[in-house]
Protein backbone atom coordinates (compact mmCIF):
# COMPACT_ATOMS: atom_id res chain seq x y z
CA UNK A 1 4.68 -3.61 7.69
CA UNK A 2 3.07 -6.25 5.21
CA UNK A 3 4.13 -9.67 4.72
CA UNK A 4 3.81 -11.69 1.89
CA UNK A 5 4.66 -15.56 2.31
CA UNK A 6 4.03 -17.45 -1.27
CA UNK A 7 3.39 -21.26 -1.69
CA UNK A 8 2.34 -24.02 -3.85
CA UNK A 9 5.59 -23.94 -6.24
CA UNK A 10 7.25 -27.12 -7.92
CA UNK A 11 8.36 -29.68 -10.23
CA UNK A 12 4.99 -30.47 -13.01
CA UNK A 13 5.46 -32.09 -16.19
CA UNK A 14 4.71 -29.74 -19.21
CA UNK A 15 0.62 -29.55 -19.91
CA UNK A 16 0.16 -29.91 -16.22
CA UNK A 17 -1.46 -26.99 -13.49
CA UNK A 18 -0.21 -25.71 -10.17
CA UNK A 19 -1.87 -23.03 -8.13
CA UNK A 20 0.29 -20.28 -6.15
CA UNK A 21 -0.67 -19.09 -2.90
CA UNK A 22 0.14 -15.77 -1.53
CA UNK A 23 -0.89 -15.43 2.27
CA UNK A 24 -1.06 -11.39 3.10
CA UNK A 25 -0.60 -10.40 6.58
CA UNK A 26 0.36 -7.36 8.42
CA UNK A 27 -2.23 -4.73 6.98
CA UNK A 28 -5.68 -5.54 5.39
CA UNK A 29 -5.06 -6.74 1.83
CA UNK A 30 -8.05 -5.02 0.61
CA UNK A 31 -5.63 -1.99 0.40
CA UNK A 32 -3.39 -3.33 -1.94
CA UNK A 33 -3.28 -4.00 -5.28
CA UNK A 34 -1.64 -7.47 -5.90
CA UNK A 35 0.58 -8.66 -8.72
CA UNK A 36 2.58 -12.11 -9.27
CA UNK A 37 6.12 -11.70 -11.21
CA UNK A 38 8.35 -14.47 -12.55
CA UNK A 39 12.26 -13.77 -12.99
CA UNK A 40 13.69 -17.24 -14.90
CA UNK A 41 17.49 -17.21 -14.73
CA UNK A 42 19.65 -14.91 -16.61
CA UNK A 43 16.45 -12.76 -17.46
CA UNK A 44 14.90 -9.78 -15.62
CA UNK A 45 11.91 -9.93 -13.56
CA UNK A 46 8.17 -9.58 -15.63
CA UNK A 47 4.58 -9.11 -14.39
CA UNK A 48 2.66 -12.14 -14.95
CA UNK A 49 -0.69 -10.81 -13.51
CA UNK A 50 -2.00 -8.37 -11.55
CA UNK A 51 -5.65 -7.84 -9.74
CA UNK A 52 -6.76 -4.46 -8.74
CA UNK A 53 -8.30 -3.69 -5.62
CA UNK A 54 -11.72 -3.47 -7.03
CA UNK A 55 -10.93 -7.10 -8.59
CA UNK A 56 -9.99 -5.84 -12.01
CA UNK A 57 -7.63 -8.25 -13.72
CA UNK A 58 -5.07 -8.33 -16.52
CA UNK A 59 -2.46 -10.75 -17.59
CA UNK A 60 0.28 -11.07 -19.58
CA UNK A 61 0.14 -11.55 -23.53
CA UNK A 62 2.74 -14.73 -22.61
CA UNK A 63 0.29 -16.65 -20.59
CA UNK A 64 -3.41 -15.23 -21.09
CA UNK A 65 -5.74 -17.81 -21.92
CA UNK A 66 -3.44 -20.16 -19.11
CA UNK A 67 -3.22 -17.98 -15.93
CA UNK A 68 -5.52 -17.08 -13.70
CA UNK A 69 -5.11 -14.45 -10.74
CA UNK A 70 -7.80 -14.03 -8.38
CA UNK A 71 -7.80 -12.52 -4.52
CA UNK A 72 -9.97 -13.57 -1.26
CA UNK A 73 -9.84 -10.23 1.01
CA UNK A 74 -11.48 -12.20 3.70
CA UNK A 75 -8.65 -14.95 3.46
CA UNK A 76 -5.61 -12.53 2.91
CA UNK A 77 -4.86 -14.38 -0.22
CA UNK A 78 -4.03 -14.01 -3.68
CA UNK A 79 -3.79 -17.01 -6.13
CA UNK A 80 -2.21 -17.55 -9.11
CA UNK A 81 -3.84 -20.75 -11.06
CA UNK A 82 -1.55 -21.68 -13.66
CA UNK A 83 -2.91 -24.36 -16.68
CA UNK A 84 -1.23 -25.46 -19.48
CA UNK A 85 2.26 -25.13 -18.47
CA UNK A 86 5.20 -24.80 -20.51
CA UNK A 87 8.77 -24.98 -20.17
CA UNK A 88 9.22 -21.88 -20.92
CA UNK A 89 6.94 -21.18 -17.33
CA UNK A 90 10.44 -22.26 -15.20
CA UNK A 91 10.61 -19.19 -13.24
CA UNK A 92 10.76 -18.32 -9.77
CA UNK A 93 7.35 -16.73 -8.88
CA UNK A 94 7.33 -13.35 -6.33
CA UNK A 95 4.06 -12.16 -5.03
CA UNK A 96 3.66 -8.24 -4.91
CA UNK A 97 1.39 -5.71 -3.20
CA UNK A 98 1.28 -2.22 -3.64
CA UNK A 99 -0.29 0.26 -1.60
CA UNK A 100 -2.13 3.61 -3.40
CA UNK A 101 0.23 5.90 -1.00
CA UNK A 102 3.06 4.38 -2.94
CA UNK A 103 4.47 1.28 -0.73
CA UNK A 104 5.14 -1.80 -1.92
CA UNK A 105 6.41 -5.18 -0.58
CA UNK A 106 8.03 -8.12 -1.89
CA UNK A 107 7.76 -12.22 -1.28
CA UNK A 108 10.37 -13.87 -1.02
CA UNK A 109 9.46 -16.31 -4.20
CA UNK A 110 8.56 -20.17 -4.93
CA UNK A 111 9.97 -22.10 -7.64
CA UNK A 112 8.49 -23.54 -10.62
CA UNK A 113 9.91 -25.81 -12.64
CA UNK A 114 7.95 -27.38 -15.65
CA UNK A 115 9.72 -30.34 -17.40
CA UNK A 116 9.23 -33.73 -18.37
């Protein structure tokens, strides 16, 4: 069974950064790939990022040029470094891993709120 505990949500004026956290434990994290969602109220959940297992990344059209993902096998972690926040960035933020065999596993999500 994996766990996936994220951190480093919270309240940032618009313009500002914040860096997410996701702490992997359970299995080694090299396994999985890893993605970060956001799901802001009333709307369904979207895939913000995602880093392969052999450290491939891709972002989403809404915030490439802003977000960073990026993974430390050695630490169990995945980050999310977010610049140049928006409003429109208020979300709650779930970390994601998913296995090649078809498993995947949920956090349980840190809030972000960007606003002046």
């Amino acid at each position: 069974q994996v766990q996936l505990v994220e951190s480093g949500g919270g309240l940032v004026q618009p313009g500002g950064s914040l860096r997410l956290s996701c702490a992997h434990s359970g299995r080694p994290m090299l396994m999985y790939a890893m993605e970060w969602y956001r799901q802001a109220p009333g709307q369904e959940r979207e895939l913000v990022a995602s880093i392969a297992r052999d450290q491939t990344t891709n972002v989403a059209d809404s915030v490439k040029g802003r977000y960073t993902i990026s993974r430390d096998n050695a630490k169990s972690t995945v980050y999310l470094q977010m610049n140049s926040l928006k409003p429109e960035d208020t979300a709650v933020y779930y970390c994601h891993a998913r296995s090649p065999y078809g498993y995947e596993y949920w956090g349980q999500g840190t809030q972000v709120t960007v606003s002046s």
